[in-house]
N, C-alpha and C. Protein backbone atom coordinates (compact mmCIF):
# COMPACT_ATOMS: atom_id res chain seq x y z
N UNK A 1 97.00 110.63 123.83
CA UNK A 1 96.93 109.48 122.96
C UNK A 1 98.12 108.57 123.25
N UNK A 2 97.72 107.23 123.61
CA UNK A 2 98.57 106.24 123.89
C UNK A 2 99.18 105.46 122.00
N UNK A 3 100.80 105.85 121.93
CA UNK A 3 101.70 105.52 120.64
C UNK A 3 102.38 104.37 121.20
N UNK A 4 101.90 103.16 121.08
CA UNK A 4 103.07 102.26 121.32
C UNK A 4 104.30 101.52 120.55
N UNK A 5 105.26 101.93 121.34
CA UNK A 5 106.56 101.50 120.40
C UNK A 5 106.90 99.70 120.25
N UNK A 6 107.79 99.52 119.64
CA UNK A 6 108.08 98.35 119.14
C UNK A 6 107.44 96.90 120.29
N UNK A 7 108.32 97.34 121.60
CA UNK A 7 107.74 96.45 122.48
C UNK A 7 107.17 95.95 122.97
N UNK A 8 106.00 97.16 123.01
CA UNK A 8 104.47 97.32 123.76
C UNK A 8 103.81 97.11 122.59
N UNK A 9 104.12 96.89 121.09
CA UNK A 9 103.47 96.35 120.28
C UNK A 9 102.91 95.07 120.28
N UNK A 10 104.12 94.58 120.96
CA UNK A 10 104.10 93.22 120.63
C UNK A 10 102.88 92.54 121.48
N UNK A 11 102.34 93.09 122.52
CA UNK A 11 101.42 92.37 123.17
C UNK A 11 100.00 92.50 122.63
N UNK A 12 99.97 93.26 121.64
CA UNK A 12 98.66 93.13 120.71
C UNK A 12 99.09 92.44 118.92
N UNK A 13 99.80 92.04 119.17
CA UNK A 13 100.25 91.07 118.05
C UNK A 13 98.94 89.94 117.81
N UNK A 14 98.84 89.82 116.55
CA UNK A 14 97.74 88.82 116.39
C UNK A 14 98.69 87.15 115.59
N UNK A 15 99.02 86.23 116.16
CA UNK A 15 99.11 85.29 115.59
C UNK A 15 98.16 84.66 114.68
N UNK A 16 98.46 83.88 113.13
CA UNK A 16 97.45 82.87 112.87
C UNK A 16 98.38 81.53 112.59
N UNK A 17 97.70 80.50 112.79
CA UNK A 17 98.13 79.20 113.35
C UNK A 17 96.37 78.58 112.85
N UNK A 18 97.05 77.61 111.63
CA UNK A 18 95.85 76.85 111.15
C UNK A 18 94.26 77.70 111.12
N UNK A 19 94.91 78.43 110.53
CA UNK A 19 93.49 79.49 109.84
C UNK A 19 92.86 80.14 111.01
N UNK A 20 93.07 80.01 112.48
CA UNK A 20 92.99 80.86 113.86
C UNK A 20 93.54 81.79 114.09
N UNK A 21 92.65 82.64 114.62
CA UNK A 21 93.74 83.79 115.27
C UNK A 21 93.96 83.75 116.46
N UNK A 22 95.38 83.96 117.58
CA UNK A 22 95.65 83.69 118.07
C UNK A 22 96.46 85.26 118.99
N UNK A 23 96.31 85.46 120.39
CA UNK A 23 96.80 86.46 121.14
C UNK A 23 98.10 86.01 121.26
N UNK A 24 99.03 87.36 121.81
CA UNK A 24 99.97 87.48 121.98
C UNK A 24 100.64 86.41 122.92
N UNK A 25 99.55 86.09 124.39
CA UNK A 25 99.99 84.91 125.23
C UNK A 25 99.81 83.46 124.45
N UNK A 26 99.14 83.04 123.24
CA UNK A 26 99.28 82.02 122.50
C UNK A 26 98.05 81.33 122.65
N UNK A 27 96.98 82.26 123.22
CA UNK A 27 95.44 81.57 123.53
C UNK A 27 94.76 82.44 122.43
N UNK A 28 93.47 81.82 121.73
CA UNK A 28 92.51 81.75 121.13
C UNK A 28 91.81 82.92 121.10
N UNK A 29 92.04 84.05 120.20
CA UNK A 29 91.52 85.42 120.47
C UNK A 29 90.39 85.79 120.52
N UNK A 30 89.02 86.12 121.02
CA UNK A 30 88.22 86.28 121.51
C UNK A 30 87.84 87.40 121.39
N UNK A 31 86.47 88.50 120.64
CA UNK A 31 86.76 89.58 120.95
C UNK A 31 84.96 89.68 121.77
N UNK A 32 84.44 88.11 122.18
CA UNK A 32 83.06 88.72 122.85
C UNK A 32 83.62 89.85 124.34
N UNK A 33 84.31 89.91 124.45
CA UNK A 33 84.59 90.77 125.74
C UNK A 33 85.02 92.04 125.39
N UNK A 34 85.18 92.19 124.26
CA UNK A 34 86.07 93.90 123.79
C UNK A 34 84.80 94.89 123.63
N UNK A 35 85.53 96.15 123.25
CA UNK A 35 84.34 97.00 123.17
C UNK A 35 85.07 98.08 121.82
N UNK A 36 84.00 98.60 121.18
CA UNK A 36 84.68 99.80 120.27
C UNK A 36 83.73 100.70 120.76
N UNK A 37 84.78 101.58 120.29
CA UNK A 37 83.45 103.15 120.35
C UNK A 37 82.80 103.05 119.02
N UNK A 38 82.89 102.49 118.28
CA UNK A 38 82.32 102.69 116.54
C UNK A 38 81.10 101.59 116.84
N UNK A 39 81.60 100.47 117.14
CA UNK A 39 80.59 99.12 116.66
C UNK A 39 80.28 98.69 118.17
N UNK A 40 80.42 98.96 119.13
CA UNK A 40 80.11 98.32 120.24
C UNK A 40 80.50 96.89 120.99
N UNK A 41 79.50 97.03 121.51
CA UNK A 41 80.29 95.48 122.42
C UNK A 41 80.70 94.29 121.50
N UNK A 42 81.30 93.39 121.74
CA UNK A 42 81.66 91.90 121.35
C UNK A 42 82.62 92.62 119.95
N UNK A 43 83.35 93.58 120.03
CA UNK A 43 84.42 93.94 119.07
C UNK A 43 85.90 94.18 119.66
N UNK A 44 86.56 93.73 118.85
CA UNK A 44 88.12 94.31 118.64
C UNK A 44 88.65 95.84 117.26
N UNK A 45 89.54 96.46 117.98
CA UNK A 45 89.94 97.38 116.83
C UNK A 45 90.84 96.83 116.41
N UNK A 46 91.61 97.02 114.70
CA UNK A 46 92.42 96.41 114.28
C UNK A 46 93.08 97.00 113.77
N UNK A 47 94.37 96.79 113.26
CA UNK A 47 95.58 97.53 112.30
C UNK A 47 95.98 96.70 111.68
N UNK A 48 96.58 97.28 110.85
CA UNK A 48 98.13 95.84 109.94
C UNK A 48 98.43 96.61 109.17
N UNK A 49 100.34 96.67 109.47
CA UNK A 49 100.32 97.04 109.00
C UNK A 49 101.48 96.54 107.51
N UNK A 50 102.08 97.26 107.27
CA UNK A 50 102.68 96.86 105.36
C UNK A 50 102.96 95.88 105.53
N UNK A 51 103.61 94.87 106.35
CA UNK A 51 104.52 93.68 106.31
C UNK A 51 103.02 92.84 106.62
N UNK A 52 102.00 93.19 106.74
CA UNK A 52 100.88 92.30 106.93
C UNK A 52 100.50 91.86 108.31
N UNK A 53 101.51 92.78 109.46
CA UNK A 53 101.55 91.96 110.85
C UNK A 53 100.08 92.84 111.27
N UNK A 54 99.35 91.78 111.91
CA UNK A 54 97.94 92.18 112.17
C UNK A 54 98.23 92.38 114.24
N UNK A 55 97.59 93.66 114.25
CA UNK A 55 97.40 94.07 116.11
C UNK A 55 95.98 94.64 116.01
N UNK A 56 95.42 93.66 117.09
CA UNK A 56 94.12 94.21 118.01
C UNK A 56 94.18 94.24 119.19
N UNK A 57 93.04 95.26 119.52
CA UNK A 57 92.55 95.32 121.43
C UNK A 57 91.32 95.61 121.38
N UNK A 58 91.14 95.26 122.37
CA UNK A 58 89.92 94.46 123.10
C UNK A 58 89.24 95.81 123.56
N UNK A 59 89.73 97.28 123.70
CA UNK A 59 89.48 98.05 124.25
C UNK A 59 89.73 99.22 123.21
N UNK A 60 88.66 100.19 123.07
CA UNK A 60 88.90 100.97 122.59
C UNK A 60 88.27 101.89 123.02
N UNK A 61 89.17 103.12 123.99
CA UNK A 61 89.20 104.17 124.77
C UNK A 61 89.06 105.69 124.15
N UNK A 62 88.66 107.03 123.83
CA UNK A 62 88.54 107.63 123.41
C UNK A 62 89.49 108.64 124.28
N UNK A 63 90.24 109.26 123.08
CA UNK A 63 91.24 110.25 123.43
C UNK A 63 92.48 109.42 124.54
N UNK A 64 92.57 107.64 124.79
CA UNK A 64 93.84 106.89 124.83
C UNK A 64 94.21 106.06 123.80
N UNK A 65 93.08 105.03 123.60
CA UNK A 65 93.86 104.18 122.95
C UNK A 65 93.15 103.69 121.28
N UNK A 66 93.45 103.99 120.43
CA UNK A 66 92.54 104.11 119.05
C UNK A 66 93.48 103.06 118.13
N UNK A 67 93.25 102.92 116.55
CA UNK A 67 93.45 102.51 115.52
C UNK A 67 95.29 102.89 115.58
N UNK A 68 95.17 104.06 115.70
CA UNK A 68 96.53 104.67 114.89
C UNK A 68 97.35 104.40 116.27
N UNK A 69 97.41 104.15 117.66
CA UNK A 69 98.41 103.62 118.77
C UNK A 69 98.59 102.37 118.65
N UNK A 70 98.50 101.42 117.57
CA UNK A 70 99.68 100.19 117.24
C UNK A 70 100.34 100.84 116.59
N UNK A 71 100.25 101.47 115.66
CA UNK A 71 101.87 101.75 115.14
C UNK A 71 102.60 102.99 115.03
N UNK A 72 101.63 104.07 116.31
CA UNK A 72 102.38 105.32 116.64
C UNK A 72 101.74 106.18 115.52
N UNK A 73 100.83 106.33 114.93
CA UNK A 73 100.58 107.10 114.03
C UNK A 73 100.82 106.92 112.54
N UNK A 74 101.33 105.81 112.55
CA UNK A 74 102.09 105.89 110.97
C UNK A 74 100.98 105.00 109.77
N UNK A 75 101.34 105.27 108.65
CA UNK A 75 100.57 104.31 108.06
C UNK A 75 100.44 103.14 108.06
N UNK A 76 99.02 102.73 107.51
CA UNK A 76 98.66 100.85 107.98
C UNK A 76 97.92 100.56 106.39
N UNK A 77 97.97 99.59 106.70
CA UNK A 77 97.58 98.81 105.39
C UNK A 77 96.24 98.35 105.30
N UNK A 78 95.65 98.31 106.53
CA UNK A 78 94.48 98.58 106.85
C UNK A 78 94.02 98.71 108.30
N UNK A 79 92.45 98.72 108.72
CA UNK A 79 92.36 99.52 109.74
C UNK A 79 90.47 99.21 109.58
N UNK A 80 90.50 98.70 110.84
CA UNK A 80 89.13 98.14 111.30
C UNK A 80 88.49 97.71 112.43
N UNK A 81 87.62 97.12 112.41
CA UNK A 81 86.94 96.29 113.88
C UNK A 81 86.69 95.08 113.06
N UNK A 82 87.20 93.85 114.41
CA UNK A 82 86.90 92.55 114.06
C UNK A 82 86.06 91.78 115.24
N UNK A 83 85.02 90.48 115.01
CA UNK A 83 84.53 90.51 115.51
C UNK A 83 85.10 88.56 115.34
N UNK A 84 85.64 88.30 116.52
CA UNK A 84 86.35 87.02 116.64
C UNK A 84 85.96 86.12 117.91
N UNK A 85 85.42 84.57 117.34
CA UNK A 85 84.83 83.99 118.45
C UNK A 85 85.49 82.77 118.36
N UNK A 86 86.64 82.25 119.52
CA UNK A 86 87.57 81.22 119.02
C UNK A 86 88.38 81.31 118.72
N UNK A 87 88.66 82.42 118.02
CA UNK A 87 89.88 82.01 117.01
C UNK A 87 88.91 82.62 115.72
N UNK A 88 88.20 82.08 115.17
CA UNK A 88 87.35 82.19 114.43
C UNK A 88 86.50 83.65 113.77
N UNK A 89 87.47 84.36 112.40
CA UNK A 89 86.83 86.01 112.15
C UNK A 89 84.92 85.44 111.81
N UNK A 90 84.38 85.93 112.45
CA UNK A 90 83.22 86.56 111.92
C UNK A 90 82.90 87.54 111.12
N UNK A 91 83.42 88.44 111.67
CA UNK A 91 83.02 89.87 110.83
C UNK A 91 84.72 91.05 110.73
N UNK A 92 84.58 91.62 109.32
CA UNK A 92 85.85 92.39 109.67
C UNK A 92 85.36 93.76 109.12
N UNK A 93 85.38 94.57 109.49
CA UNK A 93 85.53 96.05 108.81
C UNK A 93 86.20 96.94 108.47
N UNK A 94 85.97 98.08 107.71
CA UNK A 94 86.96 98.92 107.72
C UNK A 94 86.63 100.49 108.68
N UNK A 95 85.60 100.57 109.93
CA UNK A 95 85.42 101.06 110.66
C UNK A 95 86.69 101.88 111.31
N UNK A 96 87.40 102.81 111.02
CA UNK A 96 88.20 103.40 111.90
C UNK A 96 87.94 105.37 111.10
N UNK A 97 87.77 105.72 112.65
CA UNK A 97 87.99 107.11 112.24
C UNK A 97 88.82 107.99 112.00
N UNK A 98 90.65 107.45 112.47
CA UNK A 98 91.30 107.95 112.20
C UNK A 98 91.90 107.86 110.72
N UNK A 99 92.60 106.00 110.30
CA UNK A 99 92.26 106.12 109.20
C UNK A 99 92.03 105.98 107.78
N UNK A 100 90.35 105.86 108.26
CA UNK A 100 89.34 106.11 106.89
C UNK A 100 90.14 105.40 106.02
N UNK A 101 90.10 103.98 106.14
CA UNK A 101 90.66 103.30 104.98
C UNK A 101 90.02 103.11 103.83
N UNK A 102 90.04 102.92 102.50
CA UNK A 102 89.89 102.93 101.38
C UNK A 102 89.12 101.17 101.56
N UNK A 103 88.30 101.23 100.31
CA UNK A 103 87.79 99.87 99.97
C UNK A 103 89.32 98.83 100.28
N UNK A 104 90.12 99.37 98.63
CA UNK A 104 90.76 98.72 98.52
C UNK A 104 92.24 98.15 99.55
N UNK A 105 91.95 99.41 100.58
CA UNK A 105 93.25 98.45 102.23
C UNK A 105 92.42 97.64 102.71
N UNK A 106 90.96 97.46 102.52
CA UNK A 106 89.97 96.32 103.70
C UNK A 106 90.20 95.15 102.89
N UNK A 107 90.49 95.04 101.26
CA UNK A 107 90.05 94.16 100.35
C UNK A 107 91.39 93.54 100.51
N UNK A 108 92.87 94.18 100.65
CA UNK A 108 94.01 93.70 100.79
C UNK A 108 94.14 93.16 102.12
N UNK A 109 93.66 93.50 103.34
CA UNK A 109 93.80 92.40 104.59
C UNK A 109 92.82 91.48 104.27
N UNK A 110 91.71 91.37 103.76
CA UNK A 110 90.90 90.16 103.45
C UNK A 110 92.11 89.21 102.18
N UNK A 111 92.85 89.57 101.64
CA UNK A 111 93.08 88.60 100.69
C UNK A 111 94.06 88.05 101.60
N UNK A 112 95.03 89.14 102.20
CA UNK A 112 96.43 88.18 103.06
C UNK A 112 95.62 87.37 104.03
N UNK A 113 94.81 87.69 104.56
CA UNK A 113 94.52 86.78 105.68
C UNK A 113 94.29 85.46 105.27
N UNK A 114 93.36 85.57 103.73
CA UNK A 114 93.00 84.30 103.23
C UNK A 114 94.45 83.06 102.93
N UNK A 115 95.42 84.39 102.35
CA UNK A 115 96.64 83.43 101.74
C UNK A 115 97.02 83.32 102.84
N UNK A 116 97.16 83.79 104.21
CA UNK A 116 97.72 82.37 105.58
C UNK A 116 96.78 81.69 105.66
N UNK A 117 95.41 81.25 105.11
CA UNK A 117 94.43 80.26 106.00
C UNK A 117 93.73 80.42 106.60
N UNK A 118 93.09 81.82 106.77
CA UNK A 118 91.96 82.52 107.47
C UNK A 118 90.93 82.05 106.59
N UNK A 119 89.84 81.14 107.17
CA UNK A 119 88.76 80.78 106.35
C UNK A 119 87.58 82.05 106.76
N UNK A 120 87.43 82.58 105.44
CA UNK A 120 86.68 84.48 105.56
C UNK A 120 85.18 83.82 105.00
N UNK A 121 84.52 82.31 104.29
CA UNK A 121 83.47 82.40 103.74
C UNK A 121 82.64 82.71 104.41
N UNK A 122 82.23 82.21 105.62
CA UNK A 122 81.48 82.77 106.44
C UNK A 122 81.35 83.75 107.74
N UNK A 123 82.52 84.45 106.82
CA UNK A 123 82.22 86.09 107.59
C UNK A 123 81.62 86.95 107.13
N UNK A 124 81.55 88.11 108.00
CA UNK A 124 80.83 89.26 107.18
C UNK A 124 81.98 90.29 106.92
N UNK A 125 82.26 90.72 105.86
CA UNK A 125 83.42 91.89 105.39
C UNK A 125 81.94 92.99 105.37
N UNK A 126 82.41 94.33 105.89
CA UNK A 126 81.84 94.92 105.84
C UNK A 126 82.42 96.37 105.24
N UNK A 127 82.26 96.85 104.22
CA UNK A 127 83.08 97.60 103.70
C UNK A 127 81.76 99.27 103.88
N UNK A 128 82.59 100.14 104.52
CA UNK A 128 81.14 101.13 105.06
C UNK A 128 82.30 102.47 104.29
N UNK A 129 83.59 102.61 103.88
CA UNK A 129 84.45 103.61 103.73
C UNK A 129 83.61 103.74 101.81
N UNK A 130 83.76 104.80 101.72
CA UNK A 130 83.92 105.50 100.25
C UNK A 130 84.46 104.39 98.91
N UNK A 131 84.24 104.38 97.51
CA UNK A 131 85.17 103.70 97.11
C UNK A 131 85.65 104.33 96.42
């Protein structure tokens, strides 16, 4: 299992900039090219964690690279697949098997995202965890 530390964090850093989300190189995050093992093609996996800092990839590898290798294992505030065209969330979930976030961590990255300017009306939140 790939744990990345502080540095190697940083290149799955998600910027937002005028209600966009934005990659680490400062271009327009995109996830028609990613893949999950949960939801399939045209996805990103996601984290964020307490301070609200949001990391995705485009790739999600089984037995390298999962949910819990942005922040080494530790707890997150939430934990999902996003489905981003532009800049632009479409869809967010709380899809992760490691971990199994609660309604209420999917309902808390949907509100921060909103209070930076993430326009969520016409996405799909998809809440599939227990409540």
């Amino acid at each position: 299992m790939d744990y990345l530390d502080e540095n190697r964090r940083q290149a799955f850093r998600i910027e937002i900039r005028g209600g966009r989300l934005y990659n680490s190189n400062g271009e327009l995050f995109d996830t028609r090219a990613g893949h999950s093992v949960w939801g399939g093609s045209g996805r990103a996996i996601f984290a964020m964690d307490e301070h609200g800092n949001l990391y995705a990839a485009l790739e999600h590898a089984p037995g390298e690279f999962h949910h819990s290798s942005f922040l080494a294992g530790a707890p997150v505030a939430a934990a999902g697949e996003l489905v981003v065209v532009n800049g632009v969330v479409q869809q967010l979930t709380d899809s992760s098997g490691h971990y199994r976030p609660e309604r209420g961590h999917t309902l808390q990255a949907v509100n921060h995202l909103r209070a930076l300017g993430v326009q969520l009306t016409a996405a799909q939140i998809r809440l599939e965890a227990p409540r």
